[in-house]
Protein backbone atom coordinates (compact mmCIF):
# COMPACT_ATOMS: atom_id res chain seq x y z
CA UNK A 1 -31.88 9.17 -13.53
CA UNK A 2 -30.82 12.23 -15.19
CA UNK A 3 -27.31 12.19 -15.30
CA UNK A 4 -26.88 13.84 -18.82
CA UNK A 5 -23.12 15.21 -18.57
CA UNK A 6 -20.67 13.37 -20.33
CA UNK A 7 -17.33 13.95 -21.90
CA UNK A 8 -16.55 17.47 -21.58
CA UNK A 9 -20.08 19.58 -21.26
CA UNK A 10 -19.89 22.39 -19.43
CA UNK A 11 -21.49 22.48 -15.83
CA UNK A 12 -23.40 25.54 -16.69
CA UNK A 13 -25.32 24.36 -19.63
CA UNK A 14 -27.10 21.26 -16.58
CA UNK A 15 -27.32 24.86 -14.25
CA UNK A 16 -29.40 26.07 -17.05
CA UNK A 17 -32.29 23.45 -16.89
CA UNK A 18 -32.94 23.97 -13.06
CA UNK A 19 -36.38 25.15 -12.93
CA UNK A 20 -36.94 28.56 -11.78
CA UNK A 21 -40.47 27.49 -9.95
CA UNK A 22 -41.21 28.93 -6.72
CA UNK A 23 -41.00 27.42 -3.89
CA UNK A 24 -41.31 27.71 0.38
CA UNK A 25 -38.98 29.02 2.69
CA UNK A 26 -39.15 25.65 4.79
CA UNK A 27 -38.87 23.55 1.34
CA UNK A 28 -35.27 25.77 0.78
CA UNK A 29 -33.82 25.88 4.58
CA UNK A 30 -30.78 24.47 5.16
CA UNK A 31 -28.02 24.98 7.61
CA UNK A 32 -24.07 25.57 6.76
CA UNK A 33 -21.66 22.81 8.21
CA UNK A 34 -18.26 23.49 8.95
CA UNK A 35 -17.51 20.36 6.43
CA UNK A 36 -15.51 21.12 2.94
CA UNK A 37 -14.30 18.72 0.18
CA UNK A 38 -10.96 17.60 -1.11
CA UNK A 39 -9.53 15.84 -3.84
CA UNK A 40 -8.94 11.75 -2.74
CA UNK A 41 -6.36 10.68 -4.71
CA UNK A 42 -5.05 13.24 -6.26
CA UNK A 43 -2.43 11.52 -8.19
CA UNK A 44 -5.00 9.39 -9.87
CA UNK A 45 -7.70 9.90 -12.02
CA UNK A 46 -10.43 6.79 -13.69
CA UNK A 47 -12.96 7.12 -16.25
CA UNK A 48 -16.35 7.62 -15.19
CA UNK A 49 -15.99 6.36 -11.81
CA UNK A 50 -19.72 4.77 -10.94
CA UNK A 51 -18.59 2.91 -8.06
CA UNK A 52 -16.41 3.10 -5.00
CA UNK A 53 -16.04 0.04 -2.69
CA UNK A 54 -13.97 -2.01 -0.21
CA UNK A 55 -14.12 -5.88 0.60
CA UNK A 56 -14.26 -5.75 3.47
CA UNK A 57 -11.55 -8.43 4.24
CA UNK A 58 -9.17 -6.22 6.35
CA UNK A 59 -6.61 -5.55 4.01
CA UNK A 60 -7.80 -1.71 3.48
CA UNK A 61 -7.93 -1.89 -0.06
CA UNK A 62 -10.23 0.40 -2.29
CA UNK A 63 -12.04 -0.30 -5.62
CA UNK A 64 -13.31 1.97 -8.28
CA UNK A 65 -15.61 0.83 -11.11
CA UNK A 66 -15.06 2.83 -14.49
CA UNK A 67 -19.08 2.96 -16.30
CA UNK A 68 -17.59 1.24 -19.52
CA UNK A 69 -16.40 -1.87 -17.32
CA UNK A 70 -13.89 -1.80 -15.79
CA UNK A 71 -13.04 -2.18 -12.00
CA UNK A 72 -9.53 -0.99 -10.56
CA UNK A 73 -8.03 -1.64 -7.39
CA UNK A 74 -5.98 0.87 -5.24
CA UNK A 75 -4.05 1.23 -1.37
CA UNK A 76 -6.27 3.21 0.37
CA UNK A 77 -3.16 5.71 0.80
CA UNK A 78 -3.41 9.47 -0.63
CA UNK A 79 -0.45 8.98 -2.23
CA UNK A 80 -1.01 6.16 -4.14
CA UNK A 81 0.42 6.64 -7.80
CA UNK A 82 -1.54 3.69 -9.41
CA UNK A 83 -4.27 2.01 -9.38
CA UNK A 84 -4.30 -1.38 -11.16
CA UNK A 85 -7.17 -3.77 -13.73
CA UNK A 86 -8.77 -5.60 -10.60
CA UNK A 87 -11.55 -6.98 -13.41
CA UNK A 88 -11.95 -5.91 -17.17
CA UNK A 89 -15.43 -7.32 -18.80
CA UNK A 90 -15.38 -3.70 -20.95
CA UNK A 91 -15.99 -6.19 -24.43
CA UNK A 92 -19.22 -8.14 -22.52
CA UNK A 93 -20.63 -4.02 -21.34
CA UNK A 94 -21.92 -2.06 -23.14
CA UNK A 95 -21.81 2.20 -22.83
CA UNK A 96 -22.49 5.09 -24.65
CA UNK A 97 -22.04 8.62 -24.13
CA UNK A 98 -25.24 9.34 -25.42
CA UNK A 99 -26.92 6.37 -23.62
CA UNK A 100 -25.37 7.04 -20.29
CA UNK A 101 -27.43 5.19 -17.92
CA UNK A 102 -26.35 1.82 -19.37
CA UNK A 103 -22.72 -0.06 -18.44
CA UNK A 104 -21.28 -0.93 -15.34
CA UNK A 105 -23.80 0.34 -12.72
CA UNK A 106 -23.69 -1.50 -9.73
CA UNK A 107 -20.74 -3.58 -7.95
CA UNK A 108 -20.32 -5.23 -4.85
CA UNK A 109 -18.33 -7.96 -2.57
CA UNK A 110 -19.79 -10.94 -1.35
CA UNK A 111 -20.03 -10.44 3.06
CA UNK A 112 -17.77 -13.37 3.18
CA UNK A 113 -15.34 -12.97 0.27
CA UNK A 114 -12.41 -13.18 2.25
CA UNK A 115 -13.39 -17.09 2.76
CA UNK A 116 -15.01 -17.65 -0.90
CA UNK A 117 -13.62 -14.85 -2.89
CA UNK A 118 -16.82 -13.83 -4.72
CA UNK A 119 -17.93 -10.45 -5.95
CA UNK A 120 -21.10 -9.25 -7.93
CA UNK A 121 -21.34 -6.88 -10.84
CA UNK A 122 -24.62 -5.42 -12.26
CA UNK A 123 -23.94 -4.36 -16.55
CA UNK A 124 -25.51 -3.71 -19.14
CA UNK A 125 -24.88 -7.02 -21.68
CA UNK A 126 -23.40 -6.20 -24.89
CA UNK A 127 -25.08 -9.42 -25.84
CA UNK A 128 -28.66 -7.94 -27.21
CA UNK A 129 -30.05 -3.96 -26.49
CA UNK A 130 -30.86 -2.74 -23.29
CA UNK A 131 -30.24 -6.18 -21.32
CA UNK A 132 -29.32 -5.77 -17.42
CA UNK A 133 -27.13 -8.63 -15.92
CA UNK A 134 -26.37 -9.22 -12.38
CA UNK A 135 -23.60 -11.85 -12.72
CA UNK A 136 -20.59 -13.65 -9.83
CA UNK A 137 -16.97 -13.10 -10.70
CA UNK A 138 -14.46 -15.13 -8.66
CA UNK A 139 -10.94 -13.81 -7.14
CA UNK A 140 -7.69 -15.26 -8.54
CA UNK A 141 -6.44 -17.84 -5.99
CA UNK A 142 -2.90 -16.84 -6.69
CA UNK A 143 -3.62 -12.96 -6.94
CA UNK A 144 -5.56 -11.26 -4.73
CA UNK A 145 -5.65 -7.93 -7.01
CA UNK A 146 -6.83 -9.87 -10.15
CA UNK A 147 -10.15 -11.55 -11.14
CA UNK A 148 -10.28 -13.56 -13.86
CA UNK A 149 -13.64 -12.51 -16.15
CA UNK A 150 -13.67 -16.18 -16.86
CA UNK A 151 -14.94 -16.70 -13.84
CA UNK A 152 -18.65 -15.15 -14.84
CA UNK A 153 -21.67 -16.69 -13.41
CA UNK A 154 -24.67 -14.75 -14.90
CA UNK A 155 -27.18 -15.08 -11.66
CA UNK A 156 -29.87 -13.28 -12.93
CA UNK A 157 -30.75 -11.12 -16.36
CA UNK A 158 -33.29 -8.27 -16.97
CA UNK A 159 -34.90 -7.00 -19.79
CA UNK A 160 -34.75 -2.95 -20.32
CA UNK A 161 -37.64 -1.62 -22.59
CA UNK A 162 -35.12 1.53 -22.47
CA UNK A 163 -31.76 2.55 -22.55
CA UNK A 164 -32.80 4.91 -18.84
CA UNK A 165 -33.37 4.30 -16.05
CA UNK A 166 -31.79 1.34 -15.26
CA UNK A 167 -31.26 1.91 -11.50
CA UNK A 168 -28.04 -0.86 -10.53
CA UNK A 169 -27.16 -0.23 -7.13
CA UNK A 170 -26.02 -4.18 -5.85
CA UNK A 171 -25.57 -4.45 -1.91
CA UNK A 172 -25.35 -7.18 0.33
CA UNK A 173 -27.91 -6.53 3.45
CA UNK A 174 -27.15 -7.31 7.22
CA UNK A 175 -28.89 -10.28 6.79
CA UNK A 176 -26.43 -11.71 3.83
CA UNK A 177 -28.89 -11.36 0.98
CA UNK A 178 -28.40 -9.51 -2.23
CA UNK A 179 -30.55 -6.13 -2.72
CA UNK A 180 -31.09 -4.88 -6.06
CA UNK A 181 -32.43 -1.24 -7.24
CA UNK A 182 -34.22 -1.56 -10.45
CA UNK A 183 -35.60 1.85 -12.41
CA UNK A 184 -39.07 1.64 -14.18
CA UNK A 185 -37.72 0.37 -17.10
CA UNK A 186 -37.78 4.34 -18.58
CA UNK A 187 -38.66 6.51 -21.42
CA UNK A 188 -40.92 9.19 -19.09
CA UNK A 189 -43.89 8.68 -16.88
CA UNK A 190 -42.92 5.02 -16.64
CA UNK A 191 -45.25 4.84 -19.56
CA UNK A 192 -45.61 0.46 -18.83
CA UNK A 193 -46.71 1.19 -15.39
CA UNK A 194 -44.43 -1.04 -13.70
CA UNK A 195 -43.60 0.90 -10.94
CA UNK A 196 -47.38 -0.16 -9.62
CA UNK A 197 -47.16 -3.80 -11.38
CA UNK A 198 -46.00 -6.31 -8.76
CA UNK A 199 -45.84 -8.86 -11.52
CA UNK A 200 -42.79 -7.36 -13.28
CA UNK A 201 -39.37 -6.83 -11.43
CA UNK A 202 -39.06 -3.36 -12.96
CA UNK A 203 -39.59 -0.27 -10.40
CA UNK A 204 -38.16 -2.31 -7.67
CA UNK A 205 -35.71 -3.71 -5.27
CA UNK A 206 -35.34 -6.80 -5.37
CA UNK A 207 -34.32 -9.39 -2.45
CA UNK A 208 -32.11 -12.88 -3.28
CA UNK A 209 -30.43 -15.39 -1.86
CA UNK A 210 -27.26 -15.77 -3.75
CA UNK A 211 -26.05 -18.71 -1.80
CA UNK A 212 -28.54 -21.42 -2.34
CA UNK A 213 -29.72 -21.79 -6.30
CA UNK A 214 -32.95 -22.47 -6.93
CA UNK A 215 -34.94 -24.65 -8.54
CA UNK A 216 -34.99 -22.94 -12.05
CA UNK A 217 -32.27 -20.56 -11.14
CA UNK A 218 -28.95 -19.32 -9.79
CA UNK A 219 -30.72 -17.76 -6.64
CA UNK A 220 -33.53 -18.33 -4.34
CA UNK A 221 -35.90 -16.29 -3.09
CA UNK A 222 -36.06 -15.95 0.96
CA UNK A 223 -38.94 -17.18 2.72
CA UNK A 224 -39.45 -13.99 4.73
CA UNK A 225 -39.74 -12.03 1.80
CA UNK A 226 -42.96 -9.76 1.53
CA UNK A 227 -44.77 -10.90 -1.88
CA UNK A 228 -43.89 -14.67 -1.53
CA UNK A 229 -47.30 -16.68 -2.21
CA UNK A 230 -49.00 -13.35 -3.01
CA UNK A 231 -51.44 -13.11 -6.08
CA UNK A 232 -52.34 -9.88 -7.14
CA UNK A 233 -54.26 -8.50 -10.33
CA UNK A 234 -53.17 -8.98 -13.58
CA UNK A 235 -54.48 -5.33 -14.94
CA UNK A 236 -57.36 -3.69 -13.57
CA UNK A 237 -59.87 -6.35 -14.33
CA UNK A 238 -57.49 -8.90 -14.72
CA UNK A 239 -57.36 -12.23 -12.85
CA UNK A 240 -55.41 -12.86 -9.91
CA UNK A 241 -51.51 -14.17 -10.93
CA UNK A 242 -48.81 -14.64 -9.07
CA UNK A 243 -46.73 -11.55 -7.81
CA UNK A 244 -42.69 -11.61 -8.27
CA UNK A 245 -41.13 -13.14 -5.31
CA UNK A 246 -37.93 -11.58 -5.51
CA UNK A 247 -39.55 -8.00 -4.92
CA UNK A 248 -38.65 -6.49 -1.34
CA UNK A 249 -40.33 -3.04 -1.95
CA UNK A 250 -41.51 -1.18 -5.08
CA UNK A 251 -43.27 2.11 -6.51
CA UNK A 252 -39.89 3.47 -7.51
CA UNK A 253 -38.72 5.18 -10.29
CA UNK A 254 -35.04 4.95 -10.54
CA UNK A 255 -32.90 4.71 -7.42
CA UNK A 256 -29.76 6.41 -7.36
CA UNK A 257 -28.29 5.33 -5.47
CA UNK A 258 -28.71 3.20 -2.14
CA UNK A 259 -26.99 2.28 0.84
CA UNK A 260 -27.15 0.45 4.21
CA UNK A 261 -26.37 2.00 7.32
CA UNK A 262 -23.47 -0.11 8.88
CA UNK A 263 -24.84 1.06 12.27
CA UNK A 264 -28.37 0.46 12.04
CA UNK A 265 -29.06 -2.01 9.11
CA UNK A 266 -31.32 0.56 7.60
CA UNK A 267 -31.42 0.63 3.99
CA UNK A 268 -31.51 4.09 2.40
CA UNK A 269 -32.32 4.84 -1.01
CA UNK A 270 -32.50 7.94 -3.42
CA UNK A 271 -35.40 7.78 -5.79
CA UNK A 272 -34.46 10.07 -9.09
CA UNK A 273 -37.39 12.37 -9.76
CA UNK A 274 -39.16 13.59 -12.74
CA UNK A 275 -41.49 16.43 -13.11
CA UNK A 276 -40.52 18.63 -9.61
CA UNK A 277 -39.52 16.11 -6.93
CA UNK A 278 -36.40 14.39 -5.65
CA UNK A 279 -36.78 12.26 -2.84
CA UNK A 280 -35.02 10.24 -0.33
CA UNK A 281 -36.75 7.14 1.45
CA UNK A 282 -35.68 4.95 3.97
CA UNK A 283 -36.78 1.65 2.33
CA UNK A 284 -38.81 -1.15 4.22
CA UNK A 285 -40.64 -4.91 3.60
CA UNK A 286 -43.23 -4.74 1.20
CA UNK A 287 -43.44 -0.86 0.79
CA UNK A 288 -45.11 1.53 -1.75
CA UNK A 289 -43.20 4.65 -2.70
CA UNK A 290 -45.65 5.95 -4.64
CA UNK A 291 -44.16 6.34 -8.22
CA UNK A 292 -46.34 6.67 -10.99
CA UNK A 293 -48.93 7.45 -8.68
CA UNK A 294 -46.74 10.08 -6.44
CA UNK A 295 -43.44 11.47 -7.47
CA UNK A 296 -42.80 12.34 -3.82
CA UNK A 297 -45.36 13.57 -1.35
CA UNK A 298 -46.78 14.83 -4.49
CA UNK A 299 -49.77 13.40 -6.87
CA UNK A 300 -48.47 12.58 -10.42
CA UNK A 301 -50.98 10.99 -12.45
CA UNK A 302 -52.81 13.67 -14.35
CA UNK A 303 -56.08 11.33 -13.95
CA UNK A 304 -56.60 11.70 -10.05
CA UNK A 305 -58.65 8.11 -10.13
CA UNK A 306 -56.47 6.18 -7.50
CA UNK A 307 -57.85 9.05 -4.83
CA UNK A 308 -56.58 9.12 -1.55
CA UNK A 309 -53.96 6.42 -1.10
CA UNK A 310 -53.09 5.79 2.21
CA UNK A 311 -51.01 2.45 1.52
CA UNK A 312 -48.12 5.00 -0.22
CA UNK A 313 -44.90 5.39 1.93
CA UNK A 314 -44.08 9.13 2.17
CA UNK A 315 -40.45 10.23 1.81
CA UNK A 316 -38.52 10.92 4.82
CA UNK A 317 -37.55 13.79 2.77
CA UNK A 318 -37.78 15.83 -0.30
CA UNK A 319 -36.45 18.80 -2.67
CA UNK A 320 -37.62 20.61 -5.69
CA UNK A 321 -36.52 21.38 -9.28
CA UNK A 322 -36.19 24.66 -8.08
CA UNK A 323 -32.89 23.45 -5.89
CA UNK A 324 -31.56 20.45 -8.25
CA UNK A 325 -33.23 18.40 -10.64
CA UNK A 326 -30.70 14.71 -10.08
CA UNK A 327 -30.58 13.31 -7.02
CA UNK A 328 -27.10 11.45 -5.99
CA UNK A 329 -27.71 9.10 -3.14
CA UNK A 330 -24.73 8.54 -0.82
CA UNK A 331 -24.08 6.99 2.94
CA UNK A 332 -24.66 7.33 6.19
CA UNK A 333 -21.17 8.35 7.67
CA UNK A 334 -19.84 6.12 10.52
CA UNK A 335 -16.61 7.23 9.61
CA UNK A 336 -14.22 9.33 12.33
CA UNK A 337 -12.00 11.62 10.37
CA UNK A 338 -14.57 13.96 10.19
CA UNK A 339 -16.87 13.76 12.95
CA UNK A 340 -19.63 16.88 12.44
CA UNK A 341 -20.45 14.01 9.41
CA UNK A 342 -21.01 11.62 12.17
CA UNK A 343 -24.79 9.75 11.49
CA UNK A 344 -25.86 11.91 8.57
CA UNK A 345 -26.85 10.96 5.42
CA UNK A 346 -24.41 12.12 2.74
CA UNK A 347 -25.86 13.52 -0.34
CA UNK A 348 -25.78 15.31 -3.74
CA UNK A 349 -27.85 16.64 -6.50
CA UNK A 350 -26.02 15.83 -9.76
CA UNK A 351 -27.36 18.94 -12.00
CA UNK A 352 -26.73 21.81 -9.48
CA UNK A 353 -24.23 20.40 -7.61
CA UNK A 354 -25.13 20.99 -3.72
CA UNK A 355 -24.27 18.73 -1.75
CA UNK A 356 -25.81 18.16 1.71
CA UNK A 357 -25.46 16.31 5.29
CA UNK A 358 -29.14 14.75 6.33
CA UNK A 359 -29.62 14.50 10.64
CA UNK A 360 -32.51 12.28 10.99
CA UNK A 361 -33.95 10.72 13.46
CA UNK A 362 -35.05 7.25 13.15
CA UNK A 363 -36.66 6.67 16.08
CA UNK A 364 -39.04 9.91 15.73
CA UNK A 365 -39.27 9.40 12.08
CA UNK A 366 -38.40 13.06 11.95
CA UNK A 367 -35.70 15.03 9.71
CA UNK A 368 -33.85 17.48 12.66
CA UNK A 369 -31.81 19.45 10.50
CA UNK A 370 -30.45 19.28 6.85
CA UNK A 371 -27.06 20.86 6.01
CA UNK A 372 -25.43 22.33 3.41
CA UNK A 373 -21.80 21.23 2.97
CA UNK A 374 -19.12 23.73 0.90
CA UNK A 375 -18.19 22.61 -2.18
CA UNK A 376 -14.51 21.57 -3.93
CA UNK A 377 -12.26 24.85 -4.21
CA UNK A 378 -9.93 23.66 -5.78
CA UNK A 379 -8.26 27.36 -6.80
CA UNK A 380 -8.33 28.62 -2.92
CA UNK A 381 -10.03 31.40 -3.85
CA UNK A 382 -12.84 30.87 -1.97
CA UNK A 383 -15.16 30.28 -4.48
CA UNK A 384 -16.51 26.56 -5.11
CA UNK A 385 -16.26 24.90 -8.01
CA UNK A 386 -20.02 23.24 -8.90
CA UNK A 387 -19.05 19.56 -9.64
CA UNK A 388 -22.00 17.05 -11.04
CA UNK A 389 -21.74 14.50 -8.19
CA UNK A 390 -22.33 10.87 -9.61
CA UNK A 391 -21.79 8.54 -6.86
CA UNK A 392 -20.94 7.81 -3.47
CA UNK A 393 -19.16 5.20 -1.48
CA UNK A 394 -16.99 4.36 1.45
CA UNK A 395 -13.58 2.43 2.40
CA UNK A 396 -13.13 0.10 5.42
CA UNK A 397 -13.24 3.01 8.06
CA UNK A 398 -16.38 3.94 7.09
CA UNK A 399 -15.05 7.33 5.31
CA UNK A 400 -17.26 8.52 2.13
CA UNK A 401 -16.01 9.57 -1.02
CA UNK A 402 -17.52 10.67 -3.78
CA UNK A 403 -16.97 10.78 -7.82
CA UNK A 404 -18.09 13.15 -10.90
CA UNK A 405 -18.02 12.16 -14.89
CA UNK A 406 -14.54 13.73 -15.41
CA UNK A 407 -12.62 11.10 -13.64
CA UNK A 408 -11.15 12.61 -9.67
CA UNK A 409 -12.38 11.10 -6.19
CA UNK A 410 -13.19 13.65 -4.02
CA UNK A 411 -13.61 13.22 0.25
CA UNK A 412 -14.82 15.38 3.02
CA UNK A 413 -13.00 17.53 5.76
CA UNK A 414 -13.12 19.68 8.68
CA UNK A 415 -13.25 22.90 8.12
């Protein structure tokens, strides 16, 4: 991702690098909702809030991960005054302004915590550079606000060549496995090619089974999954080896973030672009979405050589630089309080600011309509004030929320 704002930059200077390039009248239409935003919270403020969760166990209680490591837990009440250390591993994570796409990133419940009391965090190990951890953290038996960091399981650890693009979004699908969205491993141009390289988990998601360890390891790999038994080349005239097994769909470059629909199961995902393209896919078994070979719909690869490539799996939508340059991923809204959001993808483009409602339809595989939803005013003067969106999440009703680098939660409501 690109989500260079930290500390107290001003918006304006991320306005600045939008790039002026043209483009169509169909590429730019969108459609006002009567939908505005409002602060959540608004006694309450965290530092860099990355994640915003629930667990799902009926007692209505929200969680916020803070990037440095951190996770607070709150009553999902508007006036709540205080929000309390649910789990502090900020001495095991490591963040830096300057290297903002490491730390906490990714942070999840278990679907049956309320029986086992298990929860997931993705980090960034302060144990050697650029080393991702996905790692089990056990409740307090005796405290159901408090988890104990001795508790840490490390389930699975991955190597960053960079300190970018690091992807981290954990979820739990419909089916009780653990998904996890892996960038390219970074720098630009995923300059290792792993985005095409099956045999590396880097410029994936990934598919485990957190409930029965394997052989070798904490997890096991589902049967079902789409590269299991697969061997594919090792280089272009390399002998056949065997592809990674925990791989559920690849050719990404560094989700931000990604979601399932509690309706439908579907799992929605917002790949980060690079050059001119941001793009949302809807992601499925085995797929190809292209990156380094697309970035988008688009051809990226300055060579041409692959040709026509009809294996890729086109975005279900797309914007240019010319209208943001950061994608925010966010949820499809099964909420009620504010029912024009009802079935629409929520999202955000951290370096303009816009933030947008997505009507799809699933069943045609067609967008119908993409709308534009008013900014925070948080003056009521009418005029919006452009906030870098950084993540997205939702509470036990299904509402959204979403956060920015300076610390406030921030909902959505009828206008």
């Amino acid at each position: 991702m690109k989500k260079v704002l930290a500390g107290g930059l001003l918006i304006f200077c991320v306005l600045k690098a939008v790039n002026s390039a043209t483009v169509s009248a169909e590429e730019m239409k969108d459609t006002p909702i009567a939908v505005g935003t409002e602060r959540a919270f608004p006694n309450l403020d965290f530092e860099r809030p990355i994640v915003v969760t629930h667990a799902g166990d009926g007692t209505n209680r929200l969680f916020v991960a803070e990037q440095d490591g951190i996770i607070k837990v709150l009553k999902n009440d508007q006036d709540a005054e205080e929000a309390t250390v649910f789990l502090d591993i900020d001495e095991r994570c490591t963040y830096a302004d300057n290297q903002n796409e490491e730390g906490l990133l990714g942070f999840c419940f278990h679907p049956k915590f309320k029986e086992n009391g298990q929860l997931f965090v993705y980090y960034t190990s302060a144990e050697e550079a650029h080393l991702s951890k996905v790692s089990r953290f056990t409740v307090s038996k005796d405290n159901p606000n408090v988890c104990d960091a001795a508790t840490e399981v490390e389930i699975m650890r991955i190597p960053q060549p960079f300190w970018n693009h690091n992807g981290g979004t954990i979820e739990f699908g419909p089916d009780g496995f653990l998904y996890i969205a892996l960038g390219d491993g970074g720098s630009g141009n995923d300059p290792n090619g792993n985005g095409q390289n099956l045999t590396t988990l880097l410029g994936s998601i990934l598919r485990i089974d957190v409930d029965h360890p394997g052989k070798d390891a904490k997890y096991s790999i589902p049967k079902d999954n789409p590269f299991v038994g697969k061997q594919v080349p090792a280089g272009p005239r390399g002998a056949m080896v065997p592809a990674r097994e925990e791989i559920y769909a690849y050719g990404v470059r560094n989700i931000w973030r990604m979601s399932f629909d509690s309706k439908t199961g579907s799992l929605w995902a917002a790949d980060v672009g690079q050059n001119l393209w941001e793009e949302i896919n809807i992601v499925k078994a085995g797929g190809n979405y292209g990156w380094n070979v697309r970035e988008g719909k688009h051809w990226f690869r300055p060579d041409g050589k692959d040709g026509d490539r009809t294996d890729l799996i086109d975005p279900i939508h797309e914007y240019h630089h010319s209208v943001g340059k950061s994608i925010t991923g966010g949820n499809v809204y099964r909420g009620t309080r504010v029912p024009e959001l009802a079935g629409k993808y929520i999202y955000a483009d951290y370096v303009s600011g816009l933030l947008w409602a997505l009507d799809y339809d699933e069943a045609a595989g067609k967008v119908k309509a993409n709308y534009s939803i008013a900014g925070f005013d948080g003056d009521d003067d009418g005029k919006a004030e452009v906030l870098p969106v950084m993540s997205f999440g939702t509470d036990e009703q299904g509402d959204v929320y979403f956060t920015t680098p300076f610390g406030s939660l921030y909902r959505f409501v009828s206008k």
